[in-house]
N, C-alpha and C. Protein backbone atom coordinates (compact mmCIF):
# COMPACT_ATOMS: atom_id res chain seq x y z
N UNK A 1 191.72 376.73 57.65
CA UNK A 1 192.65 377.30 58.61
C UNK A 1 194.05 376.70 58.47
N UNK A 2 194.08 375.61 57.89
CA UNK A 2 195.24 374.91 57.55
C UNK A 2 196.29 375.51 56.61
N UNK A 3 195.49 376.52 55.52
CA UNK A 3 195.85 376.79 54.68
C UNK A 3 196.33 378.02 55.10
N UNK A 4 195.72 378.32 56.04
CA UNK A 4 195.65 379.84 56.20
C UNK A 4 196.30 380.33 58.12
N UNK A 5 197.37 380.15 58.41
CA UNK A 5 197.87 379.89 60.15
C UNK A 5 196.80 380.83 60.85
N UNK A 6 197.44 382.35 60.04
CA UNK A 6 197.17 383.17 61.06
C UNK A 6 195.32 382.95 61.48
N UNK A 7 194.76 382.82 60.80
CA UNK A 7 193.29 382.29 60.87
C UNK A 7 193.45 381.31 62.20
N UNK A 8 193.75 380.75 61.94
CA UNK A 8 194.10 379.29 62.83
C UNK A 8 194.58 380.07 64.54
N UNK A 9 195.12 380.51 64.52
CA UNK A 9 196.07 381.61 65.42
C UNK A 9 194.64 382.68 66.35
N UNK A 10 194.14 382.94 65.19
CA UNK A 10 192.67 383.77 65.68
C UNK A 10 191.57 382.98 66.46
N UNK A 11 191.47 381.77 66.00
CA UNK A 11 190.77 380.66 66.56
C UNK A 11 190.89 380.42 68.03
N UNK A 12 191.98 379.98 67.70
CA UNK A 12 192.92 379.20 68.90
C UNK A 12 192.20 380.34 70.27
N UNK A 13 193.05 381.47 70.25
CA UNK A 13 192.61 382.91 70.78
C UNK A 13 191.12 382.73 71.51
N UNK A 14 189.98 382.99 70.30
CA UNK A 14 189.15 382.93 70.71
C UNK A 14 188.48 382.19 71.79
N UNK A 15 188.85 380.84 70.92
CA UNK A 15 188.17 379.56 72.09
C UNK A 15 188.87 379.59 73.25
N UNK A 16 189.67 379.87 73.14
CA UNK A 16 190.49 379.87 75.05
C UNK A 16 190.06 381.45 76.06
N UNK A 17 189.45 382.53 75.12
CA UNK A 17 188.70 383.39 75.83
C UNK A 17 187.25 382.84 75.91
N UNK A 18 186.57 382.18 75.14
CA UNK A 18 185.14 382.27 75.40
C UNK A 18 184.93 380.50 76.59
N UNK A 19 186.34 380.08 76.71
CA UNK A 19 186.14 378.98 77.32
C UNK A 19 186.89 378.87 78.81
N UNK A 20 186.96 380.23 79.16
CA UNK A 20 187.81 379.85 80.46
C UNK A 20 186.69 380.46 81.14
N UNK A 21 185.75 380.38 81.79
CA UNK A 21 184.70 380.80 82.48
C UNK A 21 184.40 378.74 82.43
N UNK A 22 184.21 378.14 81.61
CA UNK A 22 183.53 377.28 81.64
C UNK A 22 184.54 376.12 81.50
N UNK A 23 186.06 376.63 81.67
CA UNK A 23 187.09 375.81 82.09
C UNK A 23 187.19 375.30 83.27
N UNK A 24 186.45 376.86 84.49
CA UNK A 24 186.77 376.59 85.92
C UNK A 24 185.80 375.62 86.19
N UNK A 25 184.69 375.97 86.10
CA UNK A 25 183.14 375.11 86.34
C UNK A 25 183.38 373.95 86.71
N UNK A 26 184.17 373.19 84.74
CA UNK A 26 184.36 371.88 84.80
C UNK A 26 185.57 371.49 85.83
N UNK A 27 186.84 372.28 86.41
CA UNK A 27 187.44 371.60 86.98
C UNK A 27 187.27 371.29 88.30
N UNK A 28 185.80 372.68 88.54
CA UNK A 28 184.89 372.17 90.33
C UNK A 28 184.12 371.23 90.09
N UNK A 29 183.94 370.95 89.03
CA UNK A 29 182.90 369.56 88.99
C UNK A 29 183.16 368.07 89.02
N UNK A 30 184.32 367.86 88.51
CA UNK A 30 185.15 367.10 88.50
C UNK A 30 186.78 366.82 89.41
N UNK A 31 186.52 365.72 89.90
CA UNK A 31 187.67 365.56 90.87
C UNK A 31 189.06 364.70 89.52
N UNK A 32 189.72 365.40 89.03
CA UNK A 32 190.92 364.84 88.30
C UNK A 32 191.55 364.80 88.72
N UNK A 33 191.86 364.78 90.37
CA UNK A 33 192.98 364.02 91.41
C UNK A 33 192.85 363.02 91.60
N UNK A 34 191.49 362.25 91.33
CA UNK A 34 191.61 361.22 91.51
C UNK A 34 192.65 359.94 90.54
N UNK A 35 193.22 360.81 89.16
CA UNK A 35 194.01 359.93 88.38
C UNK A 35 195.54 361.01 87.89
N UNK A 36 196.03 360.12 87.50
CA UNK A 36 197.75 360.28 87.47
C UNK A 36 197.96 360.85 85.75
N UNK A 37 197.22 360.57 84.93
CA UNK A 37 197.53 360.81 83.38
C UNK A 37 196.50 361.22 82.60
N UNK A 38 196.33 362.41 82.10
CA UNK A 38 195.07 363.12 81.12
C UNK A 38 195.66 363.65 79.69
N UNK A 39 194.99 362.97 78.54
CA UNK A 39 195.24 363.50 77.55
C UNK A 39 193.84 364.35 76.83
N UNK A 40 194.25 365.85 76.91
CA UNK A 40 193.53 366.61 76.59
C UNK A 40 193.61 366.38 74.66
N UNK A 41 192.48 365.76 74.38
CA UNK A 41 191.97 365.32 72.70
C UNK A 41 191.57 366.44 71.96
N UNK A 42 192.81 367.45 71.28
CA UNK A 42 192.15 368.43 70.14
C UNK A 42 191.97 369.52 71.26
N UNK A 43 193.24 369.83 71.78
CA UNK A 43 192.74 370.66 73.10
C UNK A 43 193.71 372.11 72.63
N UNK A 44 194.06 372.35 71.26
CA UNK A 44 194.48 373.89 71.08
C UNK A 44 195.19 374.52 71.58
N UNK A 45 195.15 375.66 72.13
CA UNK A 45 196.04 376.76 73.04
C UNK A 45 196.91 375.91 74.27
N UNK A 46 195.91 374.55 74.41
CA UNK A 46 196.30 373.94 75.91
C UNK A 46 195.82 374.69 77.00
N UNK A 47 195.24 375.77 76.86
CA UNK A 47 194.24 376.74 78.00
C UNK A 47 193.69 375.67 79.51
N UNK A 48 192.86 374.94 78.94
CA UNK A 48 192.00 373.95 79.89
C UNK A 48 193.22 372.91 80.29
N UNK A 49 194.05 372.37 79.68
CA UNK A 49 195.12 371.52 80.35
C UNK A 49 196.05 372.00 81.25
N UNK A 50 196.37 373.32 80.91
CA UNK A 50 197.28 374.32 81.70
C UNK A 50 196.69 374.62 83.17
N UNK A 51 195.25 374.78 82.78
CA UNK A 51 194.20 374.87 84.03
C UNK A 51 194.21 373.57 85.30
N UNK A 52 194.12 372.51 84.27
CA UNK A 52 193.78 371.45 84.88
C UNK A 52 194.81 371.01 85.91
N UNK A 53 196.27 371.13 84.82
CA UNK A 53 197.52 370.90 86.02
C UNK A 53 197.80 372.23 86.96
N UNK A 54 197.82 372.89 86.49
CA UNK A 54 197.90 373.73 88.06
C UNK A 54 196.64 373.86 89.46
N UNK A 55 195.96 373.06 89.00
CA UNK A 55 195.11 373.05 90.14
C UNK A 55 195.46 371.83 90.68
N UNK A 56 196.23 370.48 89.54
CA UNK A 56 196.34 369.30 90.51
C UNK A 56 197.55 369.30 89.97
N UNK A 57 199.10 369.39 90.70
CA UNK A 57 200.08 369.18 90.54
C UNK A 57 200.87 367.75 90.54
N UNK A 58 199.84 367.00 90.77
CA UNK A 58 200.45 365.16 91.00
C UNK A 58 200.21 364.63 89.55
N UNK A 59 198.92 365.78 88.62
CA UNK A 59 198.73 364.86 87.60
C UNK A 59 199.67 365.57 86.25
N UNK A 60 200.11 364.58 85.23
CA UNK A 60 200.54 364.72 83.90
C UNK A 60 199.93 364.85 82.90
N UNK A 61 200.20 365.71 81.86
CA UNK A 61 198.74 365.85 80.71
C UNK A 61 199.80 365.96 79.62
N UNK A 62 199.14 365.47 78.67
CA UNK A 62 199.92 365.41 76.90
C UNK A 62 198.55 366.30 76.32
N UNK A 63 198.90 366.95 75.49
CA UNK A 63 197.83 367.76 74.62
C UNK A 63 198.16 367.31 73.15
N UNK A 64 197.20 366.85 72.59
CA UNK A 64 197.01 365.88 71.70
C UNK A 64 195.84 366.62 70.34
N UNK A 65 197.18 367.48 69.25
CA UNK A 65 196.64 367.89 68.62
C UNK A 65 197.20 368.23 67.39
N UNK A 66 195.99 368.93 66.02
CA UNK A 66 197.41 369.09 64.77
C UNK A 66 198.27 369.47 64.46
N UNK A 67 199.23 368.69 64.10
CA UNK A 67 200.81 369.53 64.42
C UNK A 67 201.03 371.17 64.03
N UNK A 68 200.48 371.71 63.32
CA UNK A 68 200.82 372.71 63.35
C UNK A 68 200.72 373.43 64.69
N UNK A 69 198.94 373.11 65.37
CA UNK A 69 198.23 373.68 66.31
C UNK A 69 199.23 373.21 67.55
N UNK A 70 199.53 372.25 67.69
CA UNK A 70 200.77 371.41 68.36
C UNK A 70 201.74 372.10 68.88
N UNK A 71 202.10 372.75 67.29
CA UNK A 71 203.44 373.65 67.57
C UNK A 71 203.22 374.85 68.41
N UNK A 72 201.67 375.13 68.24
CA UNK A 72 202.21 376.50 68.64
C UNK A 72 201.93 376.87 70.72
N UNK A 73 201.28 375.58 70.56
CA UNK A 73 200.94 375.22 72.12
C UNK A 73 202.33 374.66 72.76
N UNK A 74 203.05 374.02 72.42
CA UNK A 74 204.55 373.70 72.45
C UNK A 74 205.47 374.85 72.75
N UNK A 75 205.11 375.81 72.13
CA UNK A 75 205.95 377.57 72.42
C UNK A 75 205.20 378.34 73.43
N UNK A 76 203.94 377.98 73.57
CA UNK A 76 203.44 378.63 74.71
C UNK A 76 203.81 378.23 75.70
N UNK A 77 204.11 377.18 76.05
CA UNK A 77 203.97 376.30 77.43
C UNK A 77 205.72 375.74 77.29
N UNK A 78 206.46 376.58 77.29
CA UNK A 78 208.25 376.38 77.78
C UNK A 78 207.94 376.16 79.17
N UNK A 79 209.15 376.13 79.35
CA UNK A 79 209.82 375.38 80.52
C UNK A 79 209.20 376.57 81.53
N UNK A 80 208.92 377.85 81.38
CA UNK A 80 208.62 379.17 82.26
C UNK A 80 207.57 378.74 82.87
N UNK A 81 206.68 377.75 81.71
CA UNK A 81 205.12 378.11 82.43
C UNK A 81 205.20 377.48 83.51
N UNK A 82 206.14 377.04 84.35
CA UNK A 82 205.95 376.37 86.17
C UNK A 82 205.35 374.71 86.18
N UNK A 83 205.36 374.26 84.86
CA UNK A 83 204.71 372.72 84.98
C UNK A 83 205.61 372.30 85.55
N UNK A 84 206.62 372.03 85.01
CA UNK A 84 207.94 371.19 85.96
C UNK A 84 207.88 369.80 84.82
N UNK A 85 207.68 370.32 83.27
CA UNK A 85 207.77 369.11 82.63
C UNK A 85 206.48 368.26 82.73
N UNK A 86 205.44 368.19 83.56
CA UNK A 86 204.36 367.36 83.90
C UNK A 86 203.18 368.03 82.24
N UNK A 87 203.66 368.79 81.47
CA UNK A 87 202.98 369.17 80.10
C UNK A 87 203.55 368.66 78.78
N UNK A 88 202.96 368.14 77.98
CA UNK A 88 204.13 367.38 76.92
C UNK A 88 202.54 367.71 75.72
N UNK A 89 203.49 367.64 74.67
CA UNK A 89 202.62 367.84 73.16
C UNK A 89 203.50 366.76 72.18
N UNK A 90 201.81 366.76 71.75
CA UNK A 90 201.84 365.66 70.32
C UNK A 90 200.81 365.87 69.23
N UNK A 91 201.33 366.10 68.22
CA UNK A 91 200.76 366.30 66.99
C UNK A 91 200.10 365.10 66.43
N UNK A 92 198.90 365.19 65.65
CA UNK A 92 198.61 364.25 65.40
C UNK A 92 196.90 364.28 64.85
N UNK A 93 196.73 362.98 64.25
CA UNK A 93 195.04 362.99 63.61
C UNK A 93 194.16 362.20 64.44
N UNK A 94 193.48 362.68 65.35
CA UNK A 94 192.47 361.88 65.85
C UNK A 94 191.75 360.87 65.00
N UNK A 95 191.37 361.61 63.82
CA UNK A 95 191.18 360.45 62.55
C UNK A 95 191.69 358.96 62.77
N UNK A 96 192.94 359.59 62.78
CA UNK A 96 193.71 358.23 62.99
C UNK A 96 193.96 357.18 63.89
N UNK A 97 194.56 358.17 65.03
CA UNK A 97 194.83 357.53 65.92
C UNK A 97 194.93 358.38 67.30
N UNK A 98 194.87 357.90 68.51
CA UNK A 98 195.26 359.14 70.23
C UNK A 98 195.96 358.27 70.87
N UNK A 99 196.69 359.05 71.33
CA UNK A 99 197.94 358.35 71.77
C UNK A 99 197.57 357.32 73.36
N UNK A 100 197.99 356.38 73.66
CA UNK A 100 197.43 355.26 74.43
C UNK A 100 197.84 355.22 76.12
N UNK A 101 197.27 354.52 76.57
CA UNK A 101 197.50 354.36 77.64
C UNK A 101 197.24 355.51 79.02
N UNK A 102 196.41 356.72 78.84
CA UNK A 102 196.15 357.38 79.60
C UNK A 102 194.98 357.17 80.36
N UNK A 103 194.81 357.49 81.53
CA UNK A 103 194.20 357.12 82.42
C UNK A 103 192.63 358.31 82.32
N UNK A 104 192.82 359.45 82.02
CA UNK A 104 191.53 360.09 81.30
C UNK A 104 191.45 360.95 79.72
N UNK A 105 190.48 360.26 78.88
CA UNK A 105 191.09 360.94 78.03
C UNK A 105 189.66 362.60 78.13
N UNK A 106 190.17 363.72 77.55
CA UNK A 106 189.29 364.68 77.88
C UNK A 106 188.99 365.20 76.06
N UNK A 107 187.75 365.81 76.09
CA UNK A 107 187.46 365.92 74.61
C UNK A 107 186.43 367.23 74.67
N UNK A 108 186.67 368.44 74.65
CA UNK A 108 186.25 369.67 75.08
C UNK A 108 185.77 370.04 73.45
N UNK A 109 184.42 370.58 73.33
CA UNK A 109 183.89 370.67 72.58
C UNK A 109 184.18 370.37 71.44
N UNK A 110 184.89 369.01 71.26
CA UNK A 110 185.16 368.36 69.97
C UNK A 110 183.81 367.69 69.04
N UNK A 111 183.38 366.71 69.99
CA UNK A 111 182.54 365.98 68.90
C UNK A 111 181.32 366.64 68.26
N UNK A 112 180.67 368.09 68.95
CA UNK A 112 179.68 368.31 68.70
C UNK A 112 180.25 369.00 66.81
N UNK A 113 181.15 368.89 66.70
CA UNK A 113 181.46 369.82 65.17
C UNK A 113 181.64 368.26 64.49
N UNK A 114 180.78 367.13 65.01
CA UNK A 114 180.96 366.49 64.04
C UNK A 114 179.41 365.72 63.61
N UNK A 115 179.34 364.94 62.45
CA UNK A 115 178.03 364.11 62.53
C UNK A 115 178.23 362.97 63.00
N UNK A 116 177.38 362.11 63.21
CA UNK A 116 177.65 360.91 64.32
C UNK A 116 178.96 359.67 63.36
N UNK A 117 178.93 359.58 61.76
CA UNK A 117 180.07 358.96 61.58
C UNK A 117 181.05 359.10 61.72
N UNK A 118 181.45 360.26 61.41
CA UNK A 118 182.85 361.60 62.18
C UNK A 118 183.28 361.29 63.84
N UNK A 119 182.05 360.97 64.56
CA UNK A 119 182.72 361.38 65.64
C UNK A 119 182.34 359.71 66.15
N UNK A 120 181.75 359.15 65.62
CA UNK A 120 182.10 357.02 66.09
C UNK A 120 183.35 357.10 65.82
N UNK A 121 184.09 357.38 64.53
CA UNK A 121 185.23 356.70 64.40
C UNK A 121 186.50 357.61 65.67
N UNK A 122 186.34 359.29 66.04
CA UNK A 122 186.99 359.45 66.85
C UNK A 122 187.25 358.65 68.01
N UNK A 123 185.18 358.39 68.64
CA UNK A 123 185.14 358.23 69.89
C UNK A 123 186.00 355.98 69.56
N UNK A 124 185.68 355.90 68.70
CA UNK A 124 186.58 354.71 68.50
C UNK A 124 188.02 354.50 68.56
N UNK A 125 189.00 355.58 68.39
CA UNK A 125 190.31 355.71 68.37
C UNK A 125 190.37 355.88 69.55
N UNK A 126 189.80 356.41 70.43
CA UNK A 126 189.47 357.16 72.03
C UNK A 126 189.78 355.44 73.07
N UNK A 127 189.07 354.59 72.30
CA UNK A 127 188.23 353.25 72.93
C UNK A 127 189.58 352.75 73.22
N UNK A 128 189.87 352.51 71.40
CA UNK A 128 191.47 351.04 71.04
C UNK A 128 192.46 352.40 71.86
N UNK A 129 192.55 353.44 72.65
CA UNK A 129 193.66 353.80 73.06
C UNK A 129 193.56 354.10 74.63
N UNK A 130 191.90 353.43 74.98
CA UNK A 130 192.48 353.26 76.91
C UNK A 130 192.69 351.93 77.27
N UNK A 131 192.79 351.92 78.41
CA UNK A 131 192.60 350.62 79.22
C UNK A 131 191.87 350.72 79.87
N UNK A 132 191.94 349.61 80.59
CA UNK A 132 190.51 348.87 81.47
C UNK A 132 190.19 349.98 82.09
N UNK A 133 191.01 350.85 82.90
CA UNK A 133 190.31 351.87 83.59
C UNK A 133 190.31 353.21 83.48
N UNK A 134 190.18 353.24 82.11
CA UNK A 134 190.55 354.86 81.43
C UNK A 134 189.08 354.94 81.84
N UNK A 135 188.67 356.28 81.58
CA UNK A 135 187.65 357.26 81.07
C UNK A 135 187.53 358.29 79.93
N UNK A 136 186.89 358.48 79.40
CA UNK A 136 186.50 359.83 78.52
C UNK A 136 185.56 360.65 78.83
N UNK A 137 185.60 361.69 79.00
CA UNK A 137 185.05 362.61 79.14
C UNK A 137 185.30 363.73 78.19
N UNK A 138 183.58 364.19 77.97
CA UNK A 138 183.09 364.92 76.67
C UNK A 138 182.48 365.91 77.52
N UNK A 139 182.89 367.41 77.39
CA UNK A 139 182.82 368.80 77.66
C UNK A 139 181.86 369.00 76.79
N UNK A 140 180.27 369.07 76.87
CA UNK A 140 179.72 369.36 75.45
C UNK A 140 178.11 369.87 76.37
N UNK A 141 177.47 370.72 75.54
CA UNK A 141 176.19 371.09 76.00
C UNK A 141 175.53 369.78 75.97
N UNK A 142 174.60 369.63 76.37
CA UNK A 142 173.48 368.36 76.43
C UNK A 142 172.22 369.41 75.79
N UNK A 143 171.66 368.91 75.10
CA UNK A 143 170.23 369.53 75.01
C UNK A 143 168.82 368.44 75.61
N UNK A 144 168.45 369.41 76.60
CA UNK A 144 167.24 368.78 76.93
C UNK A 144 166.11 368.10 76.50
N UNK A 145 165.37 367.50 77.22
CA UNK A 145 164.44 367.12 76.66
C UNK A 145 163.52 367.60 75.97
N UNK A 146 162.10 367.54 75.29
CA UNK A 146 160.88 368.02 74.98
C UNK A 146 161.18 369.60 74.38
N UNK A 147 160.54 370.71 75.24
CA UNK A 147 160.23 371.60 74.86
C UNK A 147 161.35 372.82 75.93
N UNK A 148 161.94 372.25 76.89
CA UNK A 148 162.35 372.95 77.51
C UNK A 148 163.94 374.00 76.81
N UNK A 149 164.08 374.92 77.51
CA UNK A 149 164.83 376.27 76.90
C UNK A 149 166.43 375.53 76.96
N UNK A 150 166.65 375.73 76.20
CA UNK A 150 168.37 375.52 76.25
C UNK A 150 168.86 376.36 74.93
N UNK A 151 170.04 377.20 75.47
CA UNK A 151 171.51 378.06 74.87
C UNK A 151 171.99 376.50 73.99
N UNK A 152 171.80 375.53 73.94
CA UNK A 152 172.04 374.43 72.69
C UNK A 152 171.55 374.65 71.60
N UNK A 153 169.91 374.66 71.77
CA UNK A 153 168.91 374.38 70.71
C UNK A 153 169.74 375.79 69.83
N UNK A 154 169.90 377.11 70.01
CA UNK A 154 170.16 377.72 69.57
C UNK A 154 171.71 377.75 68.86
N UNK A 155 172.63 376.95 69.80
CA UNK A 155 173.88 376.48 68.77
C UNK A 155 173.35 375.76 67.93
N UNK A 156 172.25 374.86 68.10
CA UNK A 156 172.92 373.52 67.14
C UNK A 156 171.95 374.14 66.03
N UNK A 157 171.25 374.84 65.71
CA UNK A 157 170.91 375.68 64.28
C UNK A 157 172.59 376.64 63.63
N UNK A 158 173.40 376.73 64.58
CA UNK A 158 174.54 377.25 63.70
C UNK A 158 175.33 376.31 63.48
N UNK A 159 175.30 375.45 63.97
CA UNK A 159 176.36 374.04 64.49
C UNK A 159 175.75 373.09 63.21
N UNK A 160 174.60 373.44 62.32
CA UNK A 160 174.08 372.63 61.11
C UNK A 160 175.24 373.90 59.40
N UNK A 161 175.07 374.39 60.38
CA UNK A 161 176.54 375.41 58.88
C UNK A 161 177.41 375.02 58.56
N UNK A 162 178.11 373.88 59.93
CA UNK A 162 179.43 373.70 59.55
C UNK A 162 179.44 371.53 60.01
N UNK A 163 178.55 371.54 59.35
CA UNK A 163 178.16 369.73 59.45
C UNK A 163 178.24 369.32 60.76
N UNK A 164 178.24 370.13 61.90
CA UNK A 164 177.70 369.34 63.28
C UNK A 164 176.82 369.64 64.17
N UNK A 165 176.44 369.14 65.02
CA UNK A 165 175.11 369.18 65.79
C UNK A 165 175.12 368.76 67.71
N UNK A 166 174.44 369.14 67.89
CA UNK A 166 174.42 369.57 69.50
C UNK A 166 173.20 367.91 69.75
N UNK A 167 173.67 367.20 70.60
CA UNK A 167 173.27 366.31 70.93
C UNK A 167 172.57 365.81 72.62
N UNK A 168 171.49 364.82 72.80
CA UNK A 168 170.63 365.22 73.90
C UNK A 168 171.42 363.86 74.38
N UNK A 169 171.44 363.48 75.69
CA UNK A 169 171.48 362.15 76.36
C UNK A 169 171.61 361.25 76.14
N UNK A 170 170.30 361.03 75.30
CA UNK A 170 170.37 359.54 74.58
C UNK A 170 171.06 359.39 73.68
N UNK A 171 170.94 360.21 72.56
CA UNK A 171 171.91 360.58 71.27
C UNK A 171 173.75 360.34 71.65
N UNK A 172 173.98 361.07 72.93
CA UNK A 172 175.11 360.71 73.32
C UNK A 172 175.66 359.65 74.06
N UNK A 173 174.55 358.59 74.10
CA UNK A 173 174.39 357.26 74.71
C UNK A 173 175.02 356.47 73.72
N UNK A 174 173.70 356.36 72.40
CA UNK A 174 174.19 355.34 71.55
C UNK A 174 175.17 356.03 70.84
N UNK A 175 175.67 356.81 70.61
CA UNK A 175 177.18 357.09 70.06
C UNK A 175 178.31 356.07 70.99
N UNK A 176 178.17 356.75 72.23
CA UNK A 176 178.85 356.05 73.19
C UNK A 176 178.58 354.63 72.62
N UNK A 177 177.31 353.65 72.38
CA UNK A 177 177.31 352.32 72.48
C UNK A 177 178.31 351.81 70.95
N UNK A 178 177.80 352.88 70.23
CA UNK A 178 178.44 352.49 68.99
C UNK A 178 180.02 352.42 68.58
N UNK A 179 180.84 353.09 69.53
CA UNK A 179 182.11 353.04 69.43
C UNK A 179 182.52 352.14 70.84
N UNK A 180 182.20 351.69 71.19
CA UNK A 180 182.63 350.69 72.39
C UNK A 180 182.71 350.81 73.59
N UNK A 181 181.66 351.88 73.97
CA UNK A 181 181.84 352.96 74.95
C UNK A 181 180.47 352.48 76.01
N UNK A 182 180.46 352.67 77.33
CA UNK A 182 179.33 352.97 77.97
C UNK A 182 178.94 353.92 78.85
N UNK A 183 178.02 354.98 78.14
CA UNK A 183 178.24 356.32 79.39
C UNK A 183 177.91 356.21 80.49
N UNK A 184 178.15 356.17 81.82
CA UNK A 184 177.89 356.16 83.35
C UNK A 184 177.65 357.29 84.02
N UNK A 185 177.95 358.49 83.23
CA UNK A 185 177.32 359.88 84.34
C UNK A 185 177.16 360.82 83.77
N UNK A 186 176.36 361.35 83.56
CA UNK A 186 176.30 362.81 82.88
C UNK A 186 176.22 364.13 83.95
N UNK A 187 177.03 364.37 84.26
CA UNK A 187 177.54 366.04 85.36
C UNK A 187 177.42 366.80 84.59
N UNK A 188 176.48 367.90 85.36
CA UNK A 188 176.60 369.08 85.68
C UNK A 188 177.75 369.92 86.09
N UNK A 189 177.31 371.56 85.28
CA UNK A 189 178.34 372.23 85.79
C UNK A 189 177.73 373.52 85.98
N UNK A 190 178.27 374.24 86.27
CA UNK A 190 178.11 375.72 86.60
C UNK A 190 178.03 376.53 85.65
N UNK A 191 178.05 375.75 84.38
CA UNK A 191 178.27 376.65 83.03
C UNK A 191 177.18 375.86 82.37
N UNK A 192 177.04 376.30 80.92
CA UNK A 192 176.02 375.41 79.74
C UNK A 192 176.53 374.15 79.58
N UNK A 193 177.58 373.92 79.80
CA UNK A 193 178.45 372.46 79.55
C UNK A 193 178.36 371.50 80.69
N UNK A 194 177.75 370.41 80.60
CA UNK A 194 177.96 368.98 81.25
C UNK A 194 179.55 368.44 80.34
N UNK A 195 179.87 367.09 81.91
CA UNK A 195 180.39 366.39 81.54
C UNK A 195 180.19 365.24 81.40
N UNK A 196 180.14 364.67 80.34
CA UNK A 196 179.63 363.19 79.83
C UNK A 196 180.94 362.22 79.94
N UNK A 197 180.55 361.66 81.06
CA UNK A 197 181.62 360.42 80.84
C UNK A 197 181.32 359.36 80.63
N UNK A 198 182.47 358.22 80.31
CA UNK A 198 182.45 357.23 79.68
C UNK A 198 183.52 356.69 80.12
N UNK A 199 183.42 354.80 79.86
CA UNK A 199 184.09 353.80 80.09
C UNK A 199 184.14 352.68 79.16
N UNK A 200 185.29 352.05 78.98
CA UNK A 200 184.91 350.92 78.17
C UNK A 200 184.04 350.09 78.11
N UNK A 201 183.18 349.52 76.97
CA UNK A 201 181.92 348.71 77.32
C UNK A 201 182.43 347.56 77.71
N UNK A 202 181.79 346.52 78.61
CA UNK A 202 182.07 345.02 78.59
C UNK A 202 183.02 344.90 79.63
């Protein structure tokens, strides 16, 4: 898609239609008034951040993504869209590095497109860039236990096409342990998507 925008452009599109049903869910499930700074991690169109601040106008969000994708969330979201400036963009490689000091970082169906070394070293850049009282939170299906029915089991057979996989509780535990992380709640939502949060370990 790098190679190719308008592809990229089609994407973008998509995921912000098949994800605003399960944008609202998460923002009744979650109280994000309770903090002042959210950086939405690999968050695209900015759809779900755009969401997030107009429902809480006290909080600030940076959307934290590849510059191209960057750019074009940057032209969506002028001065018209009514933030009042409380929306800011930054390009950039999670690979590498997320930008620091925010008080939640948010990660909407990112890690499941990855395998667990792919997404330690994200959820590790995630770690070295909160503080003591950040959080992360991961927008991602959970798949159940044993034998029971889940709309997962059936992604994560397509989610093996493109090297990632749909992960259960525990699986998203020791990831969490392995990048420096300790998960404390796994929420429910109104949609297929829990929110898995997390805190610094120790």
């Amino acid at each position: 898609m790098t190679e190719r925008p308008h592809r990229h452009s089609v994407y973008d599109a998509a995921m912000g239609a098949f994800g605003l049903t399960e944008t609202h869910a998460v923002l009744d499930a979650y109280d994000f008034g309770a903090y002042r700074t959210v950086v939405d991690v690999g968050g695209g169109s900015g759809m779900f951040l755009g969401a997030l601040l107009n429902r809480y106008p006290e909080v600030r969000g940076t959307l934290y993504d590849l510059p191209a994708v960057a750019d074009r969330a940057r032209s969506a979201f002028a001065p018209e869209s009514g933030l009042d400036g409380r929306f800011r963009v930054e390009g950039g490689d999670f690979f590498a590095s997320i930008p620091s000091g925010a008080d939640v970082y948010v990660m909407q169906h990112i890690i499941h497109d990855w395998q667990d070394p792919e997404a330690e070293t994200i959820l590790r850049n995630c770690r070295a860039a909160m503080t003591r009282g950040s959080r992360v939170l991961l927008v991602e299906i959970v798949i159940p236990p044993a034998d029971a029915p889940s709309f997962g089991k059936w992604l994560d057979l397509m989610m093996l096409l493109v090297n990632g996989r749909e992960r259960t509780e525990e699986e998203y535990r020791r990831l969490f342990s392995a990048a420096g992380l300790q998960l404390t709640r796994l929420i429910p939502t109104d949609s297929e998507v829990s929110i898995i949060e997390g805190v610094p370990a120790g």
